[in-house]
Protein backbone atom coordinates (compact mmCIF):
# COMPACT_ATOMS: atom_id res chain seq x y z
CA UNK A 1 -89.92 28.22 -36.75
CA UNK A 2 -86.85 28.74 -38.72
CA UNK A 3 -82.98 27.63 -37.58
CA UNK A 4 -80.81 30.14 -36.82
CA UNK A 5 -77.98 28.24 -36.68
CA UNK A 6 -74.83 29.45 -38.83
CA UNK A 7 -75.72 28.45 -42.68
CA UNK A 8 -72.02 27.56 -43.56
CA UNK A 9 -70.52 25.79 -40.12
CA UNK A 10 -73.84 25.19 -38.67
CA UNK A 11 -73.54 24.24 -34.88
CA UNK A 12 -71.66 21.47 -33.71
CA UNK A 13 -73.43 20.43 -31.23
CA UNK A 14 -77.22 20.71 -32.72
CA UNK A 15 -78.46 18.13 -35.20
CA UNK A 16 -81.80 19.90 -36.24
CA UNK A 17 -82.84 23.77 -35.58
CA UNK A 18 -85.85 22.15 -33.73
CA UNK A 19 -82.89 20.71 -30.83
CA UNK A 20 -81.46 24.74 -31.19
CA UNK A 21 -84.30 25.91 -29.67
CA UNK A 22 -84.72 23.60 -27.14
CA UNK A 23 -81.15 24.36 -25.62
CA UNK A 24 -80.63 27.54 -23.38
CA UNK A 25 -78.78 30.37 -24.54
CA UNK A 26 -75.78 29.83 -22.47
CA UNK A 27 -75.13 26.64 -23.43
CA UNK A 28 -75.27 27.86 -27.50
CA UNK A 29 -73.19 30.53 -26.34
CA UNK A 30 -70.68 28.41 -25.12
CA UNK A 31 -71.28 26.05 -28.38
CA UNK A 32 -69.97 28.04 -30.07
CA UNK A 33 -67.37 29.86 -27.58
CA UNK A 34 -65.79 26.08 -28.05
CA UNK A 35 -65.90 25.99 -31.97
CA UNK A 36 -64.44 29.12 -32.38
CA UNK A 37 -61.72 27.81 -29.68
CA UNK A 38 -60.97 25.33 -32.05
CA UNK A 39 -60.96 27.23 -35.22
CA UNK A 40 -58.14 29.29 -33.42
CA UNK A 41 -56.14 25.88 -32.86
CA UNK A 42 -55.56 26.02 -29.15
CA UNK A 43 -57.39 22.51 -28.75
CA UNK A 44 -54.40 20.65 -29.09
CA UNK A 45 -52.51 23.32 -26.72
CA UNK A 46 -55.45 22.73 -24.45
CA UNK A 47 -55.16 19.15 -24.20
CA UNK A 48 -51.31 19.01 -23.58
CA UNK A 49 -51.32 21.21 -20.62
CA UNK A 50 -54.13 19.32 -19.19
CA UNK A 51 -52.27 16.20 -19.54
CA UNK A 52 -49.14 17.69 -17.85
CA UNK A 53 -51.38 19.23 -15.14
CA UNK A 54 -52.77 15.84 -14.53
CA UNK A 55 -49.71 13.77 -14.28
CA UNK A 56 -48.26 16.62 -12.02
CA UNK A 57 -51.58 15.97 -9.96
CA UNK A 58 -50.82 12.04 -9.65
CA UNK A 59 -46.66 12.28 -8.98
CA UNK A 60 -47.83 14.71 -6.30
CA UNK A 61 -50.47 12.05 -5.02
CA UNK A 62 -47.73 9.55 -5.01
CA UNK A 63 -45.26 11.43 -3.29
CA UNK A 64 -48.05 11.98 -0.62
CA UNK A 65 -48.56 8.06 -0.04
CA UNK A 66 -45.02 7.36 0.22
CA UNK A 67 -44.37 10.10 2.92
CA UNK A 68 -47.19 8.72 4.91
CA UNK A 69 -47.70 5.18 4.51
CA UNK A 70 -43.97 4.36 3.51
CA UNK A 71 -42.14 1.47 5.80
CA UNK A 72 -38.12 2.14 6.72
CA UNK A 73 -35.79 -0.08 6.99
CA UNK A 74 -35.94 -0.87 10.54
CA UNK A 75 -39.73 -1.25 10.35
CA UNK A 76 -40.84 2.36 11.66
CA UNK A 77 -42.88 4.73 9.86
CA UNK A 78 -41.34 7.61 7.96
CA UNK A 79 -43.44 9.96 10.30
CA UNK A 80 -42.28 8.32 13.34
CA UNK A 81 -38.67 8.40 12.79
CA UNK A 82 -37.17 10.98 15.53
CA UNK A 83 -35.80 14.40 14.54
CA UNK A 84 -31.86 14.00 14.58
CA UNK A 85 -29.79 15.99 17.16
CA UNK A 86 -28.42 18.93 16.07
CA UNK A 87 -26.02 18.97 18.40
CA UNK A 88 -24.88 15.75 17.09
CA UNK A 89 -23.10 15.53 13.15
CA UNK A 90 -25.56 14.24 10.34
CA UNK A 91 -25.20 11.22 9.00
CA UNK A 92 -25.37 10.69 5.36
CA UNK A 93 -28.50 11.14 3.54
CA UNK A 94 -29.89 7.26 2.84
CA UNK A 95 -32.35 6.27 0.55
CA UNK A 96 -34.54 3.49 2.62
CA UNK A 97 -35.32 0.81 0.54
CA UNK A 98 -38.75 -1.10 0.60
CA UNK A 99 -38.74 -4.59 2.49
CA UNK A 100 -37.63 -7.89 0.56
CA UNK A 101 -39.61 -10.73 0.68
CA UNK A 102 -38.47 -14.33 -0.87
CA UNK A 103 -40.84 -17.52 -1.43
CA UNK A 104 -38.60 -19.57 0.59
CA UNK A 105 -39.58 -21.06 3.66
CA UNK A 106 -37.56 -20.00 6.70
CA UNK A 107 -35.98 -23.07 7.20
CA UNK A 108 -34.49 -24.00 4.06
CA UNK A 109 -31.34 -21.81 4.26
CA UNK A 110 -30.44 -20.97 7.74
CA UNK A 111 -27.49 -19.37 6.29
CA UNK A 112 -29.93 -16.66 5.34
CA UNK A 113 -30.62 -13.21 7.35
CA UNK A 114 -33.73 -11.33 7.05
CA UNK A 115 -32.26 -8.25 8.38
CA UNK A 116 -31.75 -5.75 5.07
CA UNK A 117 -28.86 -3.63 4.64
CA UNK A 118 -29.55 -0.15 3.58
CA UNK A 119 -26.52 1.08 2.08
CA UNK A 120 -24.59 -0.99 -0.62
CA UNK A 121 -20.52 -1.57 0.61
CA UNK A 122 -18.46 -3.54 -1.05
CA UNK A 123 -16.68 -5.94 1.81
CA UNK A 124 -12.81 -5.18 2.09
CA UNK A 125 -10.96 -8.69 1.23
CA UNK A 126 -7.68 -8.86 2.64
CA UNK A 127 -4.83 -10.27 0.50
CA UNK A 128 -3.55 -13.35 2.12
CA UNK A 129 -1.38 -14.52 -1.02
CA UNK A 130 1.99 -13.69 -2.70
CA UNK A 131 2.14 -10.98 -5.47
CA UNK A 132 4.62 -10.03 -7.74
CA UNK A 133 6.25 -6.36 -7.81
CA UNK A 134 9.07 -5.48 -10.83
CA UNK A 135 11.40 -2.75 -9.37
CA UNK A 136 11.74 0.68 -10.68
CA UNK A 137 14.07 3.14 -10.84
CA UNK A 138 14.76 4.67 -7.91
CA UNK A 139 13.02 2.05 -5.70
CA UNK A 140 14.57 0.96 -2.52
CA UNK A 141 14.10 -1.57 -0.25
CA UNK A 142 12.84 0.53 2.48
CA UNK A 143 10.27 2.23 -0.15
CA UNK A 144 8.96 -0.61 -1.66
CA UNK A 145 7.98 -2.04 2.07
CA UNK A 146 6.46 1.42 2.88
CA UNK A 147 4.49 1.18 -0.40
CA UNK A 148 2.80 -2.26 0.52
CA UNK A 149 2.68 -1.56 4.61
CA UNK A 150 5.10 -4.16 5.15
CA UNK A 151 8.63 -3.88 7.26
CA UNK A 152 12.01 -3.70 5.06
CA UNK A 153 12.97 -7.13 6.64
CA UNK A 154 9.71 -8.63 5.16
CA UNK A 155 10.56 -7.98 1.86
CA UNK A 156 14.66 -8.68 2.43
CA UNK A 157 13.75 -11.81 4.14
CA UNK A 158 10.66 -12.93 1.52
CA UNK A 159 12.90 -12.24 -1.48
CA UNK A 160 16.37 -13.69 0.10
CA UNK A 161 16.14 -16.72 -2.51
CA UNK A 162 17.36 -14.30 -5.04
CA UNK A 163 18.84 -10.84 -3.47
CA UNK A 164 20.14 -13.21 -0.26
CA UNK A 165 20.89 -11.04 3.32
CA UNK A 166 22.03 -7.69 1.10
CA UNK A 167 18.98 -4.76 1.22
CA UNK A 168 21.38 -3.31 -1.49
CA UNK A 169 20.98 -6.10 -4.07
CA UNK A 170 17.81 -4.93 -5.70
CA UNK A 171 17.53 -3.48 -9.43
CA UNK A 172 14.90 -2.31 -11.79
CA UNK A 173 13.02 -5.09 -14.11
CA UNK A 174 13.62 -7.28 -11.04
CA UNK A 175 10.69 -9.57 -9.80
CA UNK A 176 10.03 -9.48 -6.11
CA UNK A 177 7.37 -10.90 -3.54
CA UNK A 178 5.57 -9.29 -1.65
CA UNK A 179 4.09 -10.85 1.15
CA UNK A 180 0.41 -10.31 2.52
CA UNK A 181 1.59 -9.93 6.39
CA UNK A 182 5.33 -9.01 8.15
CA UNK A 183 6.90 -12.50 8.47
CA UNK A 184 8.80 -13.86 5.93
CA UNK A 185 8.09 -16.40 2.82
CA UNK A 186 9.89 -20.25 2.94
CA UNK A 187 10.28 -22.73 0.29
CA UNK A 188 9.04 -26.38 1.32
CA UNK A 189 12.01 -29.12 0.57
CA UNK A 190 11.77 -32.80 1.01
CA UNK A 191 12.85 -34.10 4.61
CA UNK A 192 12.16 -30.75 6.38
CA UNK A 193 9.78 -31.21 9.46
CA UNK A 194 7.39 -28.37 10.55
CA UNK A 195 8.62 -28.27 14.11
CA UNK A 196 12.32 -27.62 12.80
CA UNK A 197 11.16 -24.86 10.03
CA UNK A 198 8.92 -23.30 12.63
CA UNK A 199 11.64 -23.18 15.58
CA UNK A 200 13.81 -21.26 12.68
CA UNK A 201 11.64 -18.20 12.06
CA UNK A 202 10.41 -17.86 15.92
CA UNK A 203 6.79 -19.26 15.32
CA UNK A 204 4.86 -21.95 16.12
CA UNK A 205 3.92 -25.07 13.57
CA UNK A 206 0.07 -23.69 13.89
CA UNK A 207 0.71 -20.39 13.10
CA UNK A 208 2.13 -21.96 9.86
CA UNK A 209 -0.72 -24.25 9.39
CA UNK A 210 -3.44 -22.08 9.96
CA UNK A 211 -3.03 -19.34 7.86
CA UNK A 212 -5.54 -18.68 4.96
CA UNK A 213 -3.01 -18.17 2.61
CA UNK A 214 -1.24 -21.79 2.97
CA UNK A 215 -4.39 -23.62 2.07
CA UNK A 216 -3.44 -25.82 5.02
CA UNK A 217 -5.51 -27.65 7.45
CA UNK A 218 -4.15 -30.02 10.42
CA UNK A 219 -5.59 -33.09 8.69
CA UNK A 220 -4.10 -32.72 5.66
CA UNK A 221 -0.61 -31.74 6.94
CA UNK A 222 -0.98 -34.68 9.29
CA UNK A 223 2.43 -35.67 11.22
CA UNK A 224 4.55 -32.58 12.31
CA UNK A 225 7.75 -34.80 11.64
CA UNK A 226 6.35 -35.39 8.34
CA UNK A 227 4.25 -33.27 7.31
CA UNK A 228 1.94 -33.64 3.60
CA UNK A 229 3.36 -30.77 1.83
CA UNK A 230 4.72 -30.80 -1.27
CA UNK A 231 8.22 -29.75 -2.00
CA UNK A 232 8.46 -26.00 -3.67
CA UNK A 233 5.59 -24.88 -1.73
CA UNK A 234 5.66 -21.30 -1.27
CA UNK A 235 4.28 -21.20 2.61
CA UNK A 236 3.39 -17.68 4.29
CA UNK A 237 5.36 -17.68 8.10
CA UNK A 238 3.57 -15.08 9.90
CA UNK A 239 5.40 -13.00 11.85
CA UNK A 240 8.71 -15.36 11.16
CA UNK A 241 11.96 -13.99 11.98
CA UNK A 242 15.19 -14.94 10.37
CA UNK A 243 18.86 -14.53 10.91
CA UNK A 244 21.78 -12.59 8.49
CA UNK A 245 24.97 -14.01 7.48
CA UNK A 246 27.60 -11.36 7.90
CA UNK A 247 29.78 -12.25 4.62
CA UNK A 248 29.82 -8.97 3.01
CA UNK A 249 32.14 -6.71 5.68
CA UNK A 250 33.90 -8.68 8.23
CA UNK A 251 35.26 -7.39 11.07
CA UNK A 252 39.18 -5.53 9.72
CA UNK A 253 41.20 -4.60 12.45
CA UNK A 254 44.95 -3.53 12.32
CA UNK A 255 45.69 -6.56 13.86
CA UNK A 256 44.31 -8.73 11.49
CA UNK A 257 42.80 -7.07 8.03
CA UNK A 258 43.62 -10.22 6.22
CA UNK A 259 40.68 -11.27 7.30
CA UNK A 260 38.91 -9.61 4.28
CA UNK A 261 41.18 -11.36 2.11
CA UNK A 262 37.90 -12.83 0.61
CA UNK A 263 35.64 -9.95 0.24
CA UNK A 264 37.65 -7.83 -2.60
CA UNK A 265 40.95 -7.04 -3.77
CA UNK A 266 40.95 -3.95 -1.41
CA UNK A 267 41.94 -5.92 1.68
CA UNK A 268 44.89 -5.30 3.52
CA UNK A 269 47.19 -8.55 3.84
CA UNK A 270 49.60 -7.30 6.82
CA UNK A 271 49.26 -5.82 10.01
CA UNK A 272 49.51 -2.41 11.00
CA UNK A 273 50.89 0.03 13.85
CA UNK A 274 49.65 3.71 13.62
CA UNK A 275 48.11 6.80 15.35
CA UNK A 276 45.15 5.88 17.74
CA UNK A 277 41.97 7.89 17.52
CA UNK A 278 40.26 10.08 20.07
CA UNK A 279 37.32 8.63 19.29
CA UNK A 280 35.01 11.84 18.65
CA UNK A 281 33.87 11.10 15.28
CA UNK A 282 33.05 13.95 13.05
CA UNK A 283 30.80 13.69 9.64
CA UNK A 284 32.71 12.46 6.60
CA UNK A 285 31.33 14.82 4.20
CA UNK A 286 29.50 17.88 3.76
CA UNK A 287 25.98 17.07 3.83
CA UNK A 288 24.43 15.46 7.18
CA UNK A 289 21.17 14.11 5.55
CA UNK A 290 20.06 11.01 4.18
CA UNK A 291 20.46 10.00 0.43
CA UNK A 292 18.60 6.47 0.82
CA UNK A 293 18.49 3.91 3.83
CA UNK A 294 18.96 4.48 7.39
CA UNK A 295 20.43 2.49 10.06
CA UNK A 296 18.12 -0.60 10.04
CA UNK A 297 19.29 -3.78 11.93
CA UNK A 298 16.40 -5.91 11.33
CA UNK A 299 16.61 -4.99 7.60
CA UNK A 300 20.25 -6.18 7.59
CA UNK A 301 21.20 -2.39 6.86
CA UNK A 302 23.95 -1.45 9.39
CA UNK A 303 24.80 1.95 8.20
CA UNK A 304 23.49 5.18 6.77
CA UNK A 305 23.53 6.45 3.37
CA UNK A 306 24.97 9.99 3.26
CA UNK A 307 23.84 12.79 0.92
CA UNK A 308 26.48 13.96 -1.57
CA UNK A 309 27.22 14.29 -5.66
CA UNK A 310 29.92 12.02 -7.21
CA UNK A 311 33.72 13.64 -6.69
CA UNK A 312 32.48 15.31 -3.43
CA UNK A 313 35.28 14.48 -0.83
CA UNK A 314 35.16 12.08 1.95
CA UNK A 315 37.23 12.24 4.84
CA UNK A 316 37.94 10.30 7.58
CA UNK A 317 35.79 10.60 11.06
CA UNK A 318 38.96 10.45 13.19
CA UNK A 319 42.43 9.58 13.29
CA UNK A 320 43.79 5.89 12.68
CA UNK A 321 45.04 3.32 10.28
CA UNK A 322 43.82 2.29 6.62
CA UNK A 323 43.14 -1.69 6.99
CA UNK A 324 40.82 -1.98 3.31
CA UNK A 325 40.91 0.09 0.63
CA UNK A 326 40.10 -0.50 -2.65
CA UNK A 327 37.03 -3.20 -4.60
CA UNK A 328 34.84 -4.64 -2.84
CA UNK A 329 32.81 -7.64 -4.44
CA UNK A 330 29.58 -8.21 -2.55
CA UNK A 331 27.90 -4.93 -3.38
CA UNK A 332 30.11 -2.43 -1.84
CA UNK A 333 32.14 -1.05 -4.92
CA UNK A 334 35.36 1.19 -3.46
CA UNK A 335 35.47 0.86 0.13
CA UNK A 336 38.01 2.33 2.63
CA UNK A 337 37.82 0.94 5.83
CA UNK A 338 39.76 2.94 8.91
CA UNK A 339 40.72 1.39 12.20
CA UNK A 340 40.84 3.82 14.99
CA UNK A 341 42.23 1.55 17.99
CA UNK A 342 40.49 0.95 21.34
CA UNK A 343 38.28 -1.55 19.15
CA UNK A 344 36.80 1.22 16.97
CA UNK A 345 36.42 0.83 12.91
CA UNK A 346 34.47 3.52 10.49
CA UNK A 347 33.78 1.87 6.70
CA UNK A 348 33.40 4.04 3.51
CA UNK A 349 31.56 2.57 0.62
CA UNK A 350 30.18 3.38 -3.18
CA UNK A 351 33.19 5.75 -3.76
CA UNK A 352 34.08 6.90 -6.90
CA UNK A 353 37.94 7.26 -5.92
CA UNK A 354 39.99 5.58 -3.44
CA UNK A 355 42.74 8.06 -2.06
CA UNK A 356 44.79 6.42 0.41
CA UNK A 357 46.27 2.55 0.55
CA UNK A 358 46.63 0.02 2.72
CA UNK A 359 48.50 0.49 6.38
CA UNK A 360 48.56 4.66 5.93
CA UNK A 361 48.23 7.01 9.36
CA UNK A 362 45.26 9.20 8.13
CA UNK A 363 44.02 11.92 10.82
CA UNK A 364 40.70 13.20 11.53
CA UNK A 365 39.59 15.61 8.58
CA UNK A 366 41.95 13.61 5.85
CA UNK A 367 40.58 12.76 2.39
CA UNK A 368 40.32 9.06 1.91
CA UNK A 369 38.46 9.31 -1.43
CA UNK A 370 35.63 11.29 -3.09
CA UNK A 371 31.33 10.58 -3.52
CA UNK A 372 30.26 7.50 -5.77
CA UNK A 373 27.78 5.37 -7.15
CA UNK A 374 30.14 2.37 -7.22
CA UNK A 375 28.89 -1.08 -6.84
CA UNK A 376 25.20 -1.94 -6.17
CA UNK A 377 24.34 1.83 -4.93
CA UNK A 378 21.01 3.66 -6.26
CA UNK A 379 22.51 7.13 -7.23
CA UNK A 380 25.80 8.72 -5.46
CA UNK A 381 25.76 8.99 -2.03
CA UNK A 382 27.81 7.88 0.84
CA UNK A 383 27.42 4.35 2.72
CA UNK A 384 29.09 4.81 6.12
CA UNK A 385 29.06 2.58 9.08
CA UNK A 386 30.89 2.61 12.86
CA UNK A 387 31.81 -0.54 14.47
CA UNK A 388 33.00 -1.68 17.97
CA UNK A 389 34.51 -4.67 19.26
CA UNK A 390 31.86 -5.35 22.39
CA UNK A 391 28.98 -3.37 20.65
CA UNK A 392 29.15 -4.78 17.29
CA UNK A 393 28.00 -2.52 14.68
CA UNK A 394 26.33 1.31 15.83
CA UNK A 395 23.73 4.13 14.89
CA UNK A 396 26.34 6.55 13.70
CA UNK A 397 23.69 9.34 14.15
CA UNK A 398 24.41 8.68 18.20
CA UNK A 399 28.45 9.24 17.84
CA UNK A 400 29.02 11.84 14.83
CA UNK A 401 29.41 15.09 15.56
């Protein structure tokens, strides 16, 4: 019989036209469906998008096994876990991760937990050492402690090795520490004992011991009396408490301003007999609002600094008797300082003129000088304090009016 296969291409799929006639026609039908397929060049197409539609097939299969069969981290099926309330918020979305296992038997390292963590947080470390902060312009003792979540007096009384009791005697390029906790910071020196140091700053010798940041233990410190630390230790005093030398501003009365004879050439050396005050104080300048620290006690800051520009007049808070004016040398620059009888003083510091002198009857409303920066002040403003004889020094926000 003769082949009717194609003369030029023949078939593909036939070796002989005896095997052409032995296949049905649908199957040379499709023969050659499937070379002409190929002649067009779609093979190659063909075979991609089978490939893709195959690995879809298989990620899908996956996905299947894991959403049945997968284990969370507590141990429960995925399918078990309960539906969340809505009436309750959602927690975060967490990606459960599958069980770890280790080769190592259960009792070599009972330090080790078999309980798995599913999220990944990094452990907050508190900071139980010194640092180091350099001032800035425009930093204050009050801001700096507010920056590090400390009280002023922790950083006054940490730092008093080299600013001593004055929250004024900061500058920027200075080097301060900063302490980890509110307390203060004490240098070790030979022949101190640990009872002594610790009745000082209001704590007990453990409290000094047995903080992380001393690298202290009992047995190494050994005898209280005598204790095994090294002189120039830096040691932490948690929640210590200190006391403030008051060197800067005596107390000037009329009766006596000579007193200040060694805090500036402004004091007074006689004296004085003058108007009495009525003792309703009234605000010394313009402005009523803060320009930098409040009245702060425990920071060794006894006064508030007034708002105000430089050559803004200041004026006396009542009537009385000028017992300083002039320099002051610990900080104060021009200071006026105005006795008002019945054991009442008001103080006026950082001026950048002094406008009366020594023994003059000023009255309530009188310019005594103008708005400074002078002496260790950050910017021009007015430092103004009220003191008493039984009450010591006041909050002037309870008495001016």
């Amino acid at each position: 019989m003769e082949n009717k296969s194609d003369p030029i291409h023949g078939d593909p799929f036939l070796d002989s036209g005896e095997e052409s006639e032995a296949l049905l026609p649908g199957q040379v039908l499709a023969s050659k469906f499937w070379e002409r397929f190929k002649q067009l060049g779609l093979y190659n197409s063909l075979l991609r998008a089978a490939t893709l539609i195959a690995t879809v097939l298989v990620m899908l299969l996956v996905v299947w096994i894991f959403k049945r069969y997968y284990i969370s981290a507590d141990g429960s099926m995925v399918t078990q876990l309960q539906i969340p309330n809505p009436e309750k918020p959602n927690p975060v979305n967490q990606v459960f991760a599958p069980p770890f296992f280790t080769n190592l038997p259960a009792s070599s390292s009972p330090a080790l937990s078999k309980r798995s963590s599913i999220d990944t947080v990094l452990p907050l470390r508190d900071r139980t050492g010194l640092t180091e902060y350099t001032v800035e312009p425009g930093d204050t003792l009050f801001s700096i402690a507010a920056r590090f979540n400390l009280l002023p007096e922790t950083v006054l009384w940490s730092n008093r090795y080299n600013i001593g009791d004055d929250p004024h005697m900061i500058f920027p390029g200075q080097k301060l520490i900063i302490m980890p906790v509110d307390g203060t910071m004490h240098i070790w020196t030979a022949g101190e004992g640990l009872n002594g140091v610790a009745e000082f700053y209001q704590v007990s010798p453990e409290a000094i011991v047995n903080y992380p940041g001393n690298n202290l233990t009992m047995e190494k410190v050994g005898d209280f009396a005598n204790p095994n630390i090294e002189p120039g230790t830096q040691l932490i005093i948690p929640g210590g408490k200190g006391q403030y030398s008051d060197w800067r501003v005596p107390h000037i009365t009329r009766e006596d301003p000579a007193v200040a004879l060694n805090v500036g050439p402004g004091a007074c050396p006689d004296s004085y007999d003058g108007v009495l005050g009525t003792l309703n104080f009234r605000w010394p300048v313009r402005e009523h609002t803060l320009s930098g620290y409040d009245y702060a006690p425990a920071a060794n800051h006894f006064g508030i600094d007034i708002k105000g520009n430089i050559g803004d007049p200041v004026t006396t808070v009542d009537h009385g008797v000028v017992v300083y004016a002039g320099w002051n040398d610990w900080g104060y620059g021009n200071m006026v300082v105005v006795d008002h009888g019945e054991g009442w003083q008001s103080l006026y510091a950082h001026l950048a003129t002094v406008d009366v002198s020594c023994g003059q009857e000023v009255y309530q409303g009188d310019v005594i000088g103008t708005i400074g920066d002078s002496g260790m002040a950050n910017g021009a403003h007015l430092h103004f304090e009220l003191r008493n004889d039984e009450y010591g020094r006041v909050n002037p926000w309870d008495f001016l009016q």
